[in-house]
PDB file of N, CA and C in Angstrom:
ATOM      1  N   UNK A   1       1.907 -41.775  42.704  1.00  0.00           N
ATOM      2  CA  UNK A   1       3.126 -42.531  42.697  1.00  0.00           C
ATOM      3  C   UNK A   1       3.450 -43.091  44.077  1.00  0.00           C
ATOM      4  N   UNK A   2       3.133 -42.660  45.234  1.00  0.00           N
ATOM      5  CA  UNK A   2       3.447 -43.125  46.342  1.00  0.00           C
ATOM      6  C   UNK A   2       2.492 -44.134  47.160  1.00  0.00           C
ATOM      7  N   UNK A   3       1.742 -44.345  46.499  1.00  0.00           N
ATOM      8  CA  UNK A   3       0.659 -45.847  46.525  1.00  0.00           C
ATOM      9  C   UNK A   3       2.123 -47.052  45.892  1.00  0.00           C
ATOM     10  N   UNK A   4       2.940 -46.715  44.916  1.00  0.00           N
ATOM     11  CA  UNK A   4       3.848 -47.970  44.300  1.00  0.00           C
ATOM     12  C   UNK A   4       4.635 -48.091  44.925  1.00  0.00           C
ATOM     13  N   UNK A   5       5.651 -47.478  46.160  1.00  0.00           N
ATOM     14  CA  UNK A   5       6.423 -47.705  46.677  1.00  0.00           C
ATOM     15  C   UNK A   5       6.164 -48.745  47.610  1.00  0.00           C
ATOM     16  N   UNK A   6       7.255 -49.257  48.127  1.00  0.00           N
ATOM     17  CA  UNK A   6       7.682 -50.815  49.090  1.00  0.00           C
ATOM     18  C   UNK A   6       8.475 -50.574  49.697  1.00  0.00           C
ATOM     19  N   UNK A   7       8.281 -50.824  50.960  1.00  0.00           N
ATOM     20  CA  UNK A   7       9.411 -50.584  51.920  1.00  0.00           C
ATOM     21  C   UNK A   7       9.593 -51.778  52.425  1.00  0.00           C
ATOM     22  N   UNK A   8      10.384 -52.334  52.953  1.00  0.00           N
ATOM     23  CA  UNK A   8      10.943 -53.281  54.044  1.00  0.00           C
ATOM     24  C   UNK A   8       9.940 -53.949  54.502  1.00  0.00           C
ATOM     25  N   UNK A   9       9.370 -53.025  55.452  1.00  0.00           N
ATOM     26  CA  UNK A   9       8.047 -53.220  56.954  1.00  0.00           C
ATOM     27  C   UNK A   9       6.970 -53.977  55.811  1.00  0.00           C
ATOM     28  N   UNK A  10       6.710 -53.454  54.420  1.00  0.00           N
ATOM     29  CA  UNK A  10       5.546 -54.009  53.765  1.00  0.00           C
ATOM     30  C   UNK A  10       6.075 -54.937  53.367  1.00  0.00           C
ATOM     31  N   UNK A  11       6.834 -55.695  53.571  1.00  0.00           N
ATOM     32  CA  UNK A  11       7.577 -56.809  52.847  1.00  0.00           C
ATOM     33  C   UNK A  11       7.019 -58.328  53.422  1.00  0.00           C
ATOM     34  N   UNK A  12       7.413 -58.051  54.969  1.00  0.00           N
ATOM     35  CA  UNK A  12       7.282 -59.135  56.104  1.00  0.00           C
ATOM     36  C   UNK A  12       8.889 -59.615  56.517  1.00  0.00           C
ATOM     37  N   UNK A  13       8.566 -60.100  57.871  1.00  0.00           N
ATOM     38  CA  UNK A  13       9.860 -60.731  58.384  1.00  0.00           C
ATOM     39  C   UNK A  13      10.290 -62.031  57.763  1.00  0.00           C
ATOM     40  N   UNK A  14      10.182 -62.164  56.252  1.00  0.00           N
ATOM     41  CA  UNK A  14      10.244 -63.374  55.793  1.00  0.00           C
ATOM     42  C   UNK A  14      11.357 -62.854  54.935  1.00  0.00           C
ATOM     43  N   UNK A  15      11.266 -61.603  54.323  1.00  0.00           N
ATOM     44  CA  UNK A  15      12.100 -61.089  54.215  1.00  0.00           C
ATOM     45  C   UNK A  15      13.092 -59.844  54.679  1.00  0.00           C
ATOM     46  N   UNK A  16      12.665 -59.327  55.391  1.00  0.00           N
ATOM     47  CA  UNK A  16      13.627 -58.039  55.892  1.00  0.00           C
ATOM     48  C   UNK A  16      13.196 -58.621  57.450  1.00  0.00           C
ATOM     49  N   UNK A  17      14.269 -58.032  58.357  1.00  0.00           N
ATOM     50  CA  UNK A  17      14.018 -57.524  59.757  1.00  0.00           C
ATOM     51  C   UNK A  17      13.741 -59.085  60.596  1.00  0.00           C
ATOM     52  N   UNK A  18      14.754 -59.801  60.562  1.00  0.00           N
ATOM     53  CA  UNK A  18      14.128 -60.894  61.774  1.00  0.00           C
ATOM     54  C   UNK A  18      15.685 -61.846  61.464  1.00  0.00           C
ATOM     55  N   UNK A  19      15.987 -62.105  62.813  1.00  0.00           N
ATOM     56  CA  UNK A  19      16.540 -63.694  62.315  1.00  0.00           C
ATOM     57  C   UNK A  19      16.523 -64.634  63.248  1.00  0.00           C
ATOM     58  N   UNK A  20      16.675 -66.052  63.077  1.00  0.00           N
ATOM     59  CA  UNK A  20      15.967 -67.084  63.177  1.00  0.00           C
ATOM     60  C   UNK A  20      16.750 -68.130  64.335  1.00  0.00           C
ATOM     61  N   UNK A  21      17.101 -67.864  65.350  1.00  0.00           N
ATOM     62  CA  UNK A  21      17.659 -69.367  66.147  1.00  0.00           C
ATOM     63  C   UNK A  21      17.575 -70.746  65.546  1.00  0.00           C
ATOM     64  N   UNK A  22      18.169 -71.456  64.874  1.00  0.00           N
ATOM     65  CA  UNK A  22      17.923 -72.995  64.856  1.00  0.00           C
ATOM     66  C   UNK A  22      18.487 -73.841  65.759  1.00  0.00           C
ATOM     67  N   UNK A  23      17.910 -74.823  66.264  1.00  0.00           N
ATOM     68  CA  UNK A  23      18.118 -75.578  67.610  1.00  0.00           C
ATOM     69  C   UNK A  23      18.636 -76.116  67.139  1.00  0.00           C
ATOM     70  N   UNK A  24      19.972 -76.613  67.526  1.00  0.00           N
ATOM     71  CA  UNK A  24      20.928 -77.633  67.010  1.00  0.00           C
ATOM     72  C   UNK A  24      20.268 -78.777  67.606  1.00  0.00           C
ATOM     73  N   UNK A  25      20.752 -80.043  65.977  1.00  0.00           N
ATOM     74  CA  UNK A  25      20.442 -81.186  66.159  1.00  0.00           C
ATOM     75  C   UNK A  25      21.009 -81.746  65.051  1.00  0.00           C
ATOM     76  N   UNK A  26      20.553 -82.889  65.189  1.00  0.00           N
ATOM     77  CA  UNK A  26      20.876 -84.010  63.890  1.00  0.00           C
ATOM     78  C   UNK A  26      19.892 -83.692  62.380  1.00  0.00           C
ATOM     79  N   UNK A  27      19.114 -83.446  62.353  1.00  0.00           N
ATOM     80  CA  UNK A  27      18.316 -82.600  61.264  1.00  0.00           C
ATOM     81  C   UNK A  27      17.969 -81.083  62.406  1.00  0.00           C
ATOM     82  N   UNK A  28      18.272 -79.731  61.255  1.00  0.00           N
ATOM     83  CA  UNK A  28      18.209 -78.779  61.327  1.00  0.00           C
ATOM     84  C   UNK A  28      17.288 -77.886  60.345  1.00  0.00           C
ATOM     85  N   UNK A  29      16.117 -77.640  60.736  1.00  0.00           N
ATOM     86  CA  UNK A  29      15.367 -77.321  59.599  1.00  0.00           C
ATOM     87  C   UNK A  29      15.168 -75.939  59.124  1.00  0.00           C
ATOM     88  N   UNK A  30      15.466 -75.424  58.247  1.00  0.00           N
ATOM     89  CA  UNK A  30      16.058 -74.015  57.538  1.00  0.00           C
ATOM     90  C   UNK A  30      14.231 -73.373  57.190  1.00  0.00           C
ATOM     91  N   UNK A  31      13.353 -73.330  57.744  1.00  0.00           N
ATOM     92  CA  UNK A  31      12.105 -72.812  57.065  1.00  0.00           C
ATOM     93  C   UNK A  31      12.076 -71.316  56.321  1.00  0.00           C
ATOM     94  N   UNK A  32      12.193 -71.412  55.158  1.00  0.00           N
ATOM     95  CA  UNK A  32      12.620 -70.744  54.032  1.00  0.00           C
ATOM     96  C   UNK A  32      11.328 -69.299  54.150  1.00  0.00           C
ATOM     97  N   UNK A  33      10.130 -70.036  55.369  1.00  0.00           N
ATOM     98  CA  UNK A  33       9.495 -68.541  54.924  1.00  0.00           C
ATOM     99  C   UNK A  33       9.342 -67.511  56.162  1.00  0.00           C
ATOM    100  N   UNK A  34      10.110 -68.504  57.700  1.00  0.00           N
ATOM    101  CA  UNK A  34      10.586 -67.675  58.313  1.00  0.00           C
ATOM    102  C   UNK A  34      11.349 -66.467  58.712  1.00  0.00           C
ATOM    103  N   UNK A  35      12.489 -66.549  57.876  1.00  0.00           N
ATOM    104  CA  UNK A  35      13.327 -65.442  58.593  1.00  0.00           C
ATOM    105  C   UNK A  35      14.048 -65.256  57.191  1.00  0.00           C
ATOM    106  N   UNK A  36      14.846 -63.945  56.805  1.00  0.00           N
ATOM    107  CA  UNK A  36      16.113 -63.627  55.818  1.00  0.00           C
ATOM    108  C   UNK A  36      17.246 -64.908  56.304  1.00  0.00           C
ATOM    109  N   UNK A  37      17.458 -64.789  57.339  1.00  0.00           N
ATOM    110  CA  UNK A  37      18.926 -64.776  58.189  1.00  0.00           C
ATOM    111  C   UNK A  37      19.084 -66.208  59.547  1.00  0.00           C
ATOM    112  N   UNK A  38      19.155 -67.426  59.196  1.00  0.00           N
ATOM    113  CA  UNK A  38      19.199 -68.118  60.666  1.00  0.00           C
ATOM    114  C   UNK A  38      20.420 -67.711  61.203  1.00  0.00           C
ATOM    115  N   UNK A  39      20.585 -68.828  62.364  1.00  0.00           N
ATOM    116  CA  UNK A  39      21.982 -68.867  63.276  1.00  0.00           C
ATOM    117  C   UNK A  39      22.165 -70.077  63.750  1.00  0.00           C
ATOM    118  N   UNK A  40      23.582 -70.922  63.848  1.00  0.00           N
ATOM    119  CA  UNK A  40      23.552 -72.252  64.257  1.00  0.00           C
ATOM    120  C   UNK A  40      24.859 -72.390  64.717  1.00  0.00           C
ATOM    121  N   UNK A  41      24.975 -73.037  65.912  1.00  0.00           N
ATOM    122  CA  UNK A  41      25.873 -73.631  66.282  1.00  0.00           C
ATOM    123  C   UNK A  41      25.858 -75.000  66.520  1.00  0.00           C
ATOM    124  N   UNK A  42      26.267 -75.899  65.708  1.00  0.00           N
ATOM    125  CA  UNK A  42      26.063 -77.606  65.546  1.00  0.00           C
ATOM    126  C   UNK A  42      26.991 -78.035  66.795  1.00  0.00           C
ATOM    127  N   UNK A  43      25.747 -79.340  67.440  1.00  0.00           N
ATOM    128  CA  UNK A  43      26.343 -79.833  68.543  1.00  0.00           C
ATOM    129  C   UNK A  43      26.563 -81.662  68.102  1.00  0.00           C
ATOM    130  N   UNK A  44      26.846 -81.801  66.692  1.00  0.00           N
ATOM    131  CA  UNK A  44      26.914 -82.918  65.911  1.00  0.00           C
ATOM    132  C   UNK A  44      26.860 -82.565  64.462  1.00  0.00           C
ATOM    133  N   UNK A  45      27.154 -83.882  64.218  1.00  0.00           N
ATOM    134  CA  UNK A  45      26.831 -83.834  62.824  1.00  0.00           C
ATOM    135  C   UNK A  45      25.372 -83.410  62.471  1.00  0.00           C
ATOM    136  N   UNK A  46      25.635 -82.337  61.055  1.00  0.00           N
ATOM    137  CA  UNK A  46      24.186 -81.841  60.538  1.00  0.00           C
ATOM    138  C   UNK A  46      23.721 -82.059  59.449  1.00  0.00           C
ATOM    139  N   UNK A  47      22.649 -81.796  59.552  1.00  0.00           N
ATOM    140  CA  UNK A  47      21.922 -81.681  58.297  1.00  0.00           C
ATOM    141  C   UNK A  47      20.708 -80.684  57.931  1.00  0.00           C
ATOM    142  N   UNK A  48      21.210 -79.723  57.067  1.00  0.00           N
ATOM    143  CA  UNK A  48      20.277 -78.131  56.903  1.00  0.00           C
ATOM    144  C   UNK A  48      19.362 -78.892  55.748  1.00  0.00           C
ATOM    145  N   UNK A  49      18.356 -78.892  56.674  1.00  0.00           N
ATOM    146  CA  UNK A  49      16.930 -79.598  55.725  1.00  0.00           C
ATOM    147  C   UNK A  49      15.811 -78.225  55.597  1.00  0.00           C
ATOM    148  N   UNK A  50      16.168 -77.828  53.915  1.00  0.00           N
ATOM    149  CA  UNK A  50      15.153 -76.382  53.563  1.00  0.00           C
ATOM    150  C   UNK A  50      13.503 -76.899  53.354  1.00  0.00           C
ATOM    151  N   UNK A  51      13.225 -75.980  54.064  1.00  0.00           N
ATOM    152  CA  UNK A  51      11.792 -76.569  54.018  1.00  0.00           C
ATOM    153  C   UNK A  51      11.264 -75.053  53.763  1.00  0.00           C
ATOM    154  N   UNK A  52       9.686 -75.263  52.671  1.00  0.00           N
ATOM    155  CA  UNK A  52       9.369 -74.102  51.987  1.00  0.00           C
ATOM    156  C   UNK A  52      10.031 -72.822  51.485  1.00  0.00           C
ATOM    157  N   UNK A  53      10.469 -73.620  50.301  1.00  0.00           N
ATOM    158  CA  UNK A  53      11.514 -72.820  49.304  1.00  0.00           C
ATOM    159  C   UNK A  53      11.229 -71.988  48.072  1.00  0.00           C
ATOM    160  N   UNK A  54      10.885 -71.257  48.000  1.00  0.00           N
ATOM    161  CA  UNK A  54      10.361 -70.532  46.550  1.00  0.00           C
ATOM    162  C   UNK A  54      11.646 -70.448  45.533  1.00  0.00           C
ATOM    163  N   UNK A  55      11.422 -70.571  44.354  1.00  0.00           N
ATOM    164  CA  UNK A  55      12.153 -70.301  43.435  1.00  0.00           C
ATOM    165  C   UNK A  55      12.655 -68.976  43.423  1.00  0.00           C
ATOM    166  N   UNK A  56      14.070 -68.430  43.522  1.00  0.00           N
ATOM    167  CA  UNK A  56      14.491 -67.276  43.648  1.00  0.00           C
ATOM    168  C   UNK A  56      14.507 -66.857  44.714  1.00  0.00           C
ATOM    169  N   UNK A  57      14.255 -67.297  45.898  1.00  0.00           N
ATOM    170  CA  UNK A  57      14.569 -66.905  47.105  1.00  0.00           C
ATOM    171  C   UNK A  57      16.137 -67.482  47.653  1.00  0.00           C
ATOM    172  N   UNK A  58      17.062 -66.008  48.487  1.00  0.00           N
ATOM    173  CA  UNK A  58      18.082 -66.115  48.635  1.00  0.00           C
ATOM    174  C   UNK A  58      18.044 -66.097  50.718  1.00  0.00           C
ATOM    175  N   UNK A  59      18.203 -67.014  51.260  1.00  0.00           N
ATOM    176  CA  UNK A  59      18.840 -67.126  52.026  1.00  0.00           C
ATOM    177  C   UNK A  59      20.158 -66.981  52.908  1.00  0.00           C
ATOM    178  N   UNK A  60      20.172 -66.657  54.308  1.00  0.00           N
ATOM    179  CA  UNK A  60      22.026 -66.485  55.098  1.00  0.00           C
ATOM    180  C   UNK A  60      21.752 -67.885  56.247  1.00  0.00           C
ATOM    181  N   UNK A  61      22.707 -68.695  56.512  1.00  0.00           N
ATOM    182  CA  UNK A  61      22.278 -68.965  57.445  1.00  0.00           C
ATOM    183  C   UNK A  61      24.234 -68.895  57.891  1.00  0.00           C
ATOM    184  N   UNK A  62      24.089 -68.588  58.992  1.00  0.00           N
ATOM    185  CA  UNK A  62      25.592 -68.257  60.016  1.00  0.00           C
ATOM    186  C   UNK A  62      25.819 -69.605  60.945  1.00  0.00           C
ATOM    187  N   UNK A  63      26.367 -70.341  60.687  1.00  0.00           N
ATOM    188  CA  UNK A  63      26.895 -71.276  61.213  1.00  0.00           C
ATOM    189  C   UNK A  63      28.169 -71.175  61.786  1.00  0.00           C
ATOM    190  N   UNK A  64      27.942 -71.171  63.390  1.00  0.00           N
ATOM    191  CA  UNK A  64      29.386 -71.304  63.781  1.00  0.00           C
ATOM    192  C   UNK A  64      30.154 -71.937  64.332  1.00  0.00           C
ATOM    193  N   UNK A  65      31.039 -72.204  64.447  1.00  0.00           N
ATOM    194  CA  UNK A  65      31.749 -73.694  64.526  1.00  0.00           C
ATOM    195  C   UNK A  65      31.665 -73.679  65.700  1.00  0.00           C
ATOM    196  N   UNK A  66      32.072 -75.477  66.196  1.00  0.00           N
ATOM    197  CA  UNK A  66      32.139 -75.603  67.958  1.00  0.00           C
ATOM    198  C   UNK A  66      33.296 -76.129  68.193  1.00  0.00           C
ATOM    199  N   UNK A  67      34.083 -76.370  67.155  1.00  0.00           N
ATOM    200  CA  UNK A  67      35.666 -76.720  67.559  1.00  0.00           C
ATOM    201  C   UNK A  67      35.547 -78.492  67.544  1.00  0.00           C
ATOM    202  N   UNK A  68      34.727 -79.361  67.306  1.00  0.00           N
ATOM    203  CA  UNK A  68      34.561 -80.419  66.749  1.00  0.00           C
ATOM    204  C   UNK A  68      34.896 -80.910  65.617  1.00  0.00           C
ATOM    205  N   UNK A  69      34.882 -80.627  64.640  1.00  0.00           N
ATOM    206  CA  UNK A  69      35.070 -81.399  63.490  1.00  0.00           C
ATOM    207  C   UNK A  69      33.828 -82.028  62.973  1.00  0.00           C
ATOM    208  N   UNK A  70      32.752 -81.404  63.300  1.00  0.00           N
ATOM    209  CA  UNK A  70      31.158 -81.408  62.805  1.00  0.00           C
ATOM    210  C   UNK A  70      31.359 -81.260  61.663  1.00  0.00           C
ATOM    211  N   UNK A  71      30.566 -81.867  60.370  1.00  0.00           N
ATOM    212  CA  UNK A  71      30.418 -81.562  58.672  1.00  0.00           C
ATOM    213  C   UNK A  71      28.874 -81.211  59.023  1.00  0.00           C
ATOM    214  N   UNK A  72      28.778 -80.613  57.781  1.00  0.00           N
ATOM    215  CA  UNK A  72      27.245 -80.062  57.365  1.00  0.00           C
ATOM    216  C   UNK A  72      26.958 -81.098  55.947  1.00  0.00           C
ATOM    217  N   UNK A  73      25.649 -81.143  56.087  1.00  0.00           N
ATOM    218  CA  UNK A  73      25.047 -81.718  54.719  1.00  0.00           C
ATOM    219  C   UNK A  73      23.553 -81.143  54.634  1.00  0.00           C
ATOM    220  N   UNK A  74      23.385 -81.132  53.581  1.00  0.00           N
ATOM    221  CA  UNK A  74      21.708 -80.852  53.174  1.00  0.00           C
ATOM    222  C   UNK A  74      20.779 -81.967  52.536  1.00  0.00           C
ATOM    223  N   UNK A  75      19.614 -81.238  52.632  1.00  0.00           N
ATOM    224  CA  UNK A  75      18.498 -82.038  52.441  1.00  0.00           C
ATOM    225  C   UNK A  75      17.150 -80.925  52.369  1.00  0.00           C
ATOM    226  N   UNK A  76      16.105 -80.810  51.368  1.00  0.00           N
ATOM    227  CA  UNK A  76      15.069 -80.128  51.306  1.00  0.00           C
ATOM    228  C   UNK A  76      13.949 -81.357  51.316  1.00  0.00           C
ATOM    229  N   UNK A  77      12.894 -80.313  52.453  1.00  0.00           N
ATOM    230  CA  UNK A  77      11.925 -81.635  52.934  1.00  0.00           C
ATOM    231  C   UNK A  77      12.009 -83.127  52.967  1.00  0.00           C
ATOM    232  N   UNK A  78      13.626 -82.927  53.905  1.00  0.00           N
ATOM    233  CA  UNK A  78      13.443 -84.299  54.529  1.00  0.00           C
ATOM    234  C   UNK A  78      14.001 -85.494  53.344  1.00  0.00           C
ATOM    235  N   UNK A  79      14.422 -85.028  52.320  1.00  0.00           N
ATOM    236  CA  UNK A  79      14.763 -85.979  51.334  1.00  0.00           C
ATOM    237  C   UNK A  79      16.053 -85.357  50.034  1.00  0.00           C
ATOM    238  N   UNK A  80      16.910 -86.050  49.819  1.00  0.00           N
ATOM    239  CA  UNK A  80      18.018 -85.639  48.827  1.00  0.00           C
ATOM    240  C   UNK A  80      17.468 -84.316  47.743  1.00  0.00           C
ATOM    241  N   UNK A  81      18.069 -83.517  48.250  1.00  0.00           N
ATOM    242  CA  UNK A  81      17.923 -82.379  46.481  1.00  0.00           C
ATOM    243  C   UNK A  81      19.389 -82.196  45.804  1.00  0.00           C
ATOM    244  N   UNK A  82      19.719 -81.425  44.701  1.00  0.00           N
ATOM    245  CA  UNK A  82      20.655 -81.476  44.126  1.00  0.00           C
ATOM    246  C   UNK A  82      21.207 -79.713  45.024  1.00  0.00           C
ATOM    247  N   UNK A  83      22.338 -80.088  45.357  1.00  0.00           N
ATOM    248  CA  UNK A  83      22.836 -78.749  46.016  1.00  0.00           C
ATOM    249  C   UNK A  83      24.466 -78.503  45.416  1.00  0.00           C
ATOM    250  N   UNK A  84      24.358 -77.368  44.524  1.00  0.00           N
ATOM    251  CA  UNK A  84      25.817 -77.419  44.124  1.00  0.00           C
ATOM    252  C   UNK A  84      26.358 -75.827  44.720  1.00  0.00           C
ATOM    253  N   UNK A  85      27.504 -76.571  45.142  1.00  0.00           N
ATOM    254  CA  UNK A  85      28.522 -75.503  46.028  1.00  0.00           C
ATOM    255  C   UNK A  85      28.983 -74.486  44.877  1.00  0.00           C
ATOM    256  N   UNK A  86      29.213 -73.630  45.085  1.00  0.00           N
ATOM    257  CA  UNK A  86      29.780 -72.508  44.006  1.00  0.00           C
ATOM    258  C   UNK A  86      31.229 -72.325  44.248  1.00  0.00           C
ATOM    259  N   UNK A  87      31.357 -72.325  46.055  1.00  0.00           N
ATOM    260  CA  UNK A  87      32.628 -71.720  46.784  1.00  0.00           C
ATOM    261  C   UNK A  87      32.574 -71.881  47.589  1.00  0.00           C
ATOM    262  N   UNK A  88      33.846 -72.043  48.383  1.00  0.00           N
ATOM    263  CA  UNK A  88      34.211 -72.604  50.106  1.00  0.00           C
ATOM    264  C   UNK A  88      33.535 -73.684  50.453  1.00  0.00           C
ATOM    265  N   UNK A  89      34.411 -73.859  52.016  1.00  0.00           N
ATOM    266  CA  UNK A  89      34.695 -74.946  52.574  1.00  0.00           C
ATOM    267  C   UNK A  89      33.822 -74.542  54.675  1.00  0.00           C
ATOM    268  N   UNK A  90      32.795 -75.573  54.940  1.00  0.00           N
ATOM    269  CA  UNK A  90      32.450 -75.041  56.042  1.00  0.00           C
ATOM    270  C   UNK A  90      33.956 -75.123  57.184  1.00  0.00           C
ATOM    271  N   UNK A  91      34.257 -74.520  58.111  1.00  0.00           N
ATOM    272  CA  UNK A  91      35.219 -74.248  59.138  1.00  0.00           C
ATOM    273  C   UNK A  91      34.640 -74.602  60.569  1.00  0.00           C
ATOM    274  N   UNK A  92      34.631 -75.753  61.412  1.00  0.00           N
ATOM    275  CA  UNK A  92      34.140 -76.076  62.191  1.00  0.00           C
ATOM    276  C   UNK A  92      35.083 -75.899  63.384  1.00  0.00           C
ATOM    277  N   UNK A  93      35.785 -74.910  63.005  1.00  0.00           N
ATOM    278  CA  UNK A  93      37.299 -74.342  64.164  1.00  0.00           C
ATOM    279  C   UNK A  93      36.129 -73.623  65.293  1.00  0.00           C
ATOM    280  N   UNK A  94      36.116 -73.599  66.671  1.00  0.00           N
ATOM    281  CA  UNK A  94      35.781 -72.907  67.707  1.00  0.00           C
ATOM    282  C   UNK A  94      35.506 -71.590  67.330  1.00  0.00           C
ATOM    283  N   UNK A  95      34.121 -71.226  66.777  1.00  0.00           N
ATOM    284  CA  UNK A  95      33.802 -69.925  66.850  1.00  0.00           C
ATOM    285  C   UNK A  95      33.996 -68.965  66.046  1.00  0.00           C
ATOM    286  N   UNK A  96      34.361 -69.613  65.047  1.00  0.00           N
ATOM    287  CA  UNK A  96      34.504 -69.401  63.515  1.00  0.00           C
ATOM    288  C   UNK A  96      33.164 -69.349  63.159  1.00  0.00           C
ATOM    289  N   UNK A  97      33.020 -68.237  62.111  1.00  0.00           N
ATOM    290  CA  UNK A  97      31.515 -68.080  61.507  1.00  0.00           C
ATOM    291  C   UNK A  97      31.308 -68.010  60.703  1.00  0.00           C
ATOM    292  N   UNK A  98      30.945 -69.081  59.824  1.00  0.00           N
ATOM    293  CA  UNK A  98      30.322 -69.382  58.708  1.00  0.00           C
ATOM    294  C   UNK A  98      29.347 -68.856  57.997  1.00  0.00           C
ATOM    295  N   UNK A  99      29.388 -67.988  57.042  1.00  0.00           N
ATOM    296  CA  UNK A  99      28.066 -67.634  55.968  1.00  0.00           C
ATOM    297  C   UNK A  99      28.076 -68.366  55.200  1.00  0.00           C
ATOM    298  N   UNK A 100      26.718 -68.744  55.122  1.00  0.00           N
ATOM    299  CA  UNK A 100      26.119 -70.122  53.868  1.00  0.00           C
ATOM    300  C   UNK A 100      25.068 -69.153  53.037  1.00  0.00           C
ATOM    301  N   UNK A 101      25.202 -68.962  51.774  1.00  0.00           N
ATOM    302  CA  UNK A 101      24.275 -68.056  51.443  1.00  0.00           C
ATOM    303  C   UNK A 101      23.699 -68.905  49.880  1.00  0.00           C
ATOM    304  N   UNK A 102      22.134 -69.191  50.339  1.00  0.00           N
ATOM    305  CA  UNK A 102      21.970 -70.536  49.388  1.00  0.00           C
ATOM    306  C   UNK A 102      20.670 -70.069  48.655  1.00  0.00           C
ATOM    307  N   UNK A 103      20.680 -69.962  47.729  1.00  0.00           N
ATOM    308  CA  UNK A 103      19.820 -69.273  46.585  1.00  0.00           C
ATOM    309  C   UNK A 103      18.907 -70.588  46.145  1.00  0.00           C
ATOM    310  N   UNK A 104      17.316 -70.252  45.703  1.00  0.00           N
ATOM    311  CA  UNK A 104      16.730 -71.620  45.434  1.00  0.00           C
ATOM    312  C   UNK A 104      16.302 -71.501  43.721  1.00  0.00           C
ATOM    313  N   UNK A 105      17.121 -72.536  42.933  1.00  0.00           N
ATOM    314  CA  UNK A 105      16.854 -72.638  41.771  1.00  0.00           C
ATOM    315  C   UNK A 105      15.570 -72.954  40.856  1.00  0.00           C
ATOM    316  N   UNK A 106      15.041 -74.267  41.912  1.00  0.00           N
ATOM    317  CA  UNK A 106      14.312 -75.153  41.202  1.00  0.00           C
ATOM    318  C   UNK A 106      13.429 -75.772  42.511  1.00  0.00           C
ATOM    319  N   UNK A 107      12.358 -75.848  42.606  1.00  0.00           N
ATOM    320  CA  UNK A 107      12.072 -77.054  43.949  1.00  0.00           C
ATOM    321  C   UNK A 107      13.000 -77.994  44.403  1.00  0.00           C
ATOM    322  N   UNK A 108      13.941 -78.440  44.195  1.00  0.00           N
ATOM    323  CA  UNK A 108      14.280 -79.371  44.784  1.00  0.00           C
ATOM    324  C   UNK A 108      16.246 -78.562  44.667  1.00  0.00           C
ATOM    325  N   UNK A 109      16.638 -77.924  43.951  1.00  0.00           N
ATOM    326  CA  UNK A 109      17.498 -77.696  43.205  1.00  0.00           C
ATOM    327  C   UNK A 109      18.081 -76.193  43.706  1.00  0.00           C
ATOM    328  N   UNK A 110      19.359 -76.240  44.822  1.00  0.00           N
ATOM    329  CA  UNK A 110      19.730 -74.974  45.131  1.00  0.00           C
ATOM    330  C   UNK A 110      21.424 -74.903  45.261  1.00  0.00           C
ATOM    331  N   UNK A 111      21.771 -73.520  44.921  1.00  0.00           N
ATOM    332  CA  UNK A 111      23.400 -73.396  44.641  1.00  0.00           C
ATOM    333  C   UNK A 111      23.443 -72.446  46.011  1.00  0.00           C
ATOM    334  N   UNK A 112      24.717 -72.574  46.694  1.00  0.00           N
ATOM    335  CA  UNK A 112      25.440 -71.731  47.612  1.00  0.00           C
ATOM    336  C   UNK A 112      27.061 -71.781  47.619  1.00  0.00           C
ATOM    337  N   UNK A 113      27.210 -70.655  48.512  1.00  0.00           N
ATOM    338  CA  UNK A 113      28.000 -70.693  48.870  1.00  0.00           C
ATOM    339  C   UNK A 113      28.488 -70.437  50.222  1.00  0.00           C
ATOM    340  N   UNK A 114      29.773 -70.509  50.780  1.00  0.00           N
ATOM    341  CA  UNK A 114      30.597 -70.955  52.059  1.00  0.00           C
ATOM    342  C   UNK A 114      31.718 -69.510  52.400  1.00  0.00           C
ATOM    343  N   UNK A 115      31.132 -68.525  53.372  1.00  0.00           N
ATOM    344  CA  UNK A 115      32.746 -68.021  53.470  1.00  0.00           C
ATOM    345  C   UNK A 115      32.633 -67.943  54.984  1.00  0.00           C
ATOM    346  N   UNK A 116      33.892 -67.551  55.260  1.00  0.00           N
ATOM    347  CA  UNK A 116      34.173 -66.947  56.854  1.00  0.00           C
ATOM    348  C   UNK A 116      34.903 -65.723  56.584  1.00  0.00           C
ATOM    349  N   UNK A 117      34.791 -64.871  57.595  1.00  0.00           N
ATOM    350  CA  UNK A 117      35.183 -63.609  57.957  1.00  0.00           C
ATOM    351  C   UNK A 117      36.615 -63.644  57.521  1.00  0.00           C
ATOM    352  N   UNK A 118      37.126 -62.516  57.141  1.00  0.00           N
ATOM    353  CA  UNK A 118      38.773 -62.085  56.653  1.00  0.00           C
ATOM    354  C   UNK A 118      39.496 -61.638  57.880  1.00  0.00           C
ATOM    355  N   UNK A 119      40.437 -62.417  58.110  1.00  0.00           N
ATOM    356  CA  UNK A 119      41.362 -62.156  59.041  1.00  0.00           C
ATOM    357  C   UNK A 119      43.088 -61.490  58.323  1.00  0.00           C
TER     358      UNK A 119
END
């Protein structure tokens, strides 16, 4: 029986144990087989472009505001997919932190959602 067990470590940092810097920019690219978990602080307007997405894979990415009035938009490989919001609104208030937690339906086709921390 202990040949069937799975731990974490046998998993890979694709899923457990890693998270991911994204360099802010004008396209921001989310590589789906890098990390559980990115981190972003937008220095403009964005755009979270998922690149290598498996069906059923759930994603975090932490976006935190810069006190601009930056919007977010998506895009998988670089071209329109269908992305439907479930809940919330991104908060681009100074340092406010955004969880985006975006589940992949379909190749092209992913639902998330938007919260910030409870004050």
């Amino acid at each position: 029986m202990a040949q069937t067990l799975v731990r974490s470590g046998m998993m890979g940092a694709d899923l457990f144990g890693s998270t991911t810097a994204v360099t802010p920019g004008a396209i921001n690219n989310i590589d789906f087989s890098l990390s559980p978990v990115f981190t972003l602080t937008p220095n403009q307007n964005s755009t979270l472009n998922i690149t290598n997405a498996e069906i059923g894979i759930v994603k975090d990415v932490i976006v935190t505001g810069s006190g601009n009035a930056y919007t977010l938009s998506f895009t998988v490989d670089g071209v329109a997919g269908t992305f439907n919001k479930i809940s919330g609104t991104y908060d681009d208030t100074a340092s406010t932190k955004n969880l985006i937690q975006i589940v992949c339906v379909n190749t092209t086709e992913f639902w998330y959602t938007i919260s910030q921390i409870a004050t």
